[in-house]
Protein backbone atom coordinates (compact mmCIF):
# COMPACT_ATOMS: atom_id res chain seq x y z
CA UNK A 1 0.00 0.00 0.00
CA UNK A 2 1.15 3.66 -0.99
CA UNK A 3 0.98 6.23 1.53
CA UNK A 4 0.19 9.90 0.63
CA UNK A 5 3.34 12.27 1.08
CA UNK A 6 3.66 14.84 2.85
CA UNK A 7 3.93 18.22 0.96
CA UNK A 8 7.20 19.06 -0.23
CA UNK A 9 9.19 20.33 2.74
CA UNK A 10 10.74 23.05 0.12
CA UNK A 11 7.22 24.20 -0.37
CA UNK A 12 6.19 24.60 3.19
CA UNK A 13 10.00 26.57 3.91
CA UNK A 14 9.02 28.91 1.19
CA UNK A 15 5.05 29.17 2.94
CA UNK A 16 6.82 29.47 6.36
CA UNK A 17 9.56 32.23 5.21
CA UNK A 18 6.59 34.44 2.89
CA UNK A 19 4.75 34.64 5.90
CA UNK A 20 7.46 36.14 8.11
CA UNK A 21 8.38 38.97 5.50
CA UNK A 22 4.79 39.41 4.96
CA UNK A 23 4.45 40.27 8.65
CA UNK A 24 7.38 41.88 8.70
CA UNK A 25 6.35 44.19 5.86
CA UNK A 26 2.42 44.06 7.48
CA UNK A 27 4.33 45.97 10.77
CA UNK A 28 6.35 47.79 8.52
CA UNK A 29 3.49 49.71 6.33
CA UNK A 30 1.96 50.99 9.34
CA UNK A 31 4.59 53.32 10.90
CA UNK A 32 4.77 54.55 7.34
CA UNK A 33 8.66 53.10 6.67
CA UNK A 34 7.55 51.36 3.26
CA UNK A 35 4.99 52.27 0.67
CA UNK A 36 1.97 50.24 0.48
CA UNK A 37 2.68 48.85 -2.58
CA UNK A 38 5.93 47.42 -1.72
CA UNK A 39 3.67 45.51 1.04
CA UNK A 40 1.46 45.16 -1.00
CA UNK A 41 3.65 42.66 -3.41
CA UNK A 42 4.54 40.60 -0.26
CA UNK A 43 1.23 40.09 0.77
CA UNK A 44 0.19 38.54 -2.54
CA UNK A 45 3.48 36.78 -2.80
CA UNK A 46 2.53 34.95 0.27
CA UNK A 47 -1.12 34.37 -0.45
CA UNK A 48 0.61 32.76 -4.00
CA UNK A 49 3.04 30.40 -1.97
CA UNK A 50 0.38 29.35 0.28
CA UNK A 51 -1.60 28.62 -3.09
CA UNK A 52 1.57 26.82 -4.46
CA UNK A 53 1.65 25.01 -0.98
CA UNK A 54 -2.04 23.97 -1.34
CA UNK A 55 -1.17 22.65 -5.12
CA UNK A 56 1.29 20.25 -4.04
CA UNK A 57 -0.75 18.97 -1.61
CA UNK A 58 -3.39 18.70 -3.86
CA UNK A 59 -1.45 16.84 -6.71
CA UNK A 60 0.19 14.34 -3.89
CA UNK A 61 -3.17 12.76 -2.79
CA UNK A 62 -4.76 12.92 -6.33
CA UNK A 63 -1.60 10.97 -7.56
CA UNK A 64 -1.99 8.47 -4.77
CA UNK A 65 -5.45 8.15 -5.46
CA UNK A 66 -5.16 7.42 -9.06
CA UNK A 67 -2.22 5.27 -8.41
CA UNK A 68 -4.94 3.09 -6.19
CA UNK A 69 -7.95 3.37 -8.76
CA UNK A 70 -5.54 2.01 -11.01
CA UNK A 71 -4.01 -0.81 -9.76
CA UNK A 72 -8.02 -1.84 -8.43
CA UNK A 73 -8.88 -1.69 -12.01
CA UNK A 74 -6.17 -4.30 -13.01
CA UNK A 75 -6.89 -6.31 -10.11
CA UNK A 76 -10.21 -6.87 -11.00
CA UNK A 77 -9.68 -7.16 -14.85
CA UNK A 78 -7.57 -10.17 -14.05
CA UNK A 79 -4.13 -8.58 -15.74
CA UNK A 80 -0.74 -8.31 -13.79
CA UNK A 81 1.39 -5.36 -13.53
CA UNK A 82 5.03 -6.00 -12.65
């Protein structure tokens, strides 16, 4: 039996490390130090890599699940894979 993976570690470093600068930059904004814009860009590029993140999971348990419909159609057609 194939287990489902767990997201990409790479992934979920570059989730964990856009949220920090997002913060950062959140914080940052407000005192006025940086334009809004310039935070603006790192709040989207977070809310991207947290999409990205999502992805990967998404495309690890679909692949495990077709792997599984697959070999259960080949089981019950009778035919061998190696």
């Amino acid at each position: 039996m194939r287990k489902v993976k767990r997201p990409s570690t790479k992934a979920e470093a570059n989730a964990s490390i856009a949220s920090i600068t997002a913060e950062r930059w959140a914080a940052l904004v407000k005192r006025p130090v940086v334009s809004r814009q310039a935070n603006d860009n790192y709040q989207f590029a977070y809310s991207a890599q947290v999409g990205s993140t999502l992805a990967a999971n998404h495309v690890i348990v679909d692949d495990a699940y077709t792997n599984r419909a697959s070999r259960a159609g080949t089981e019950s057609s009778g035919s061998h894979r190696p």
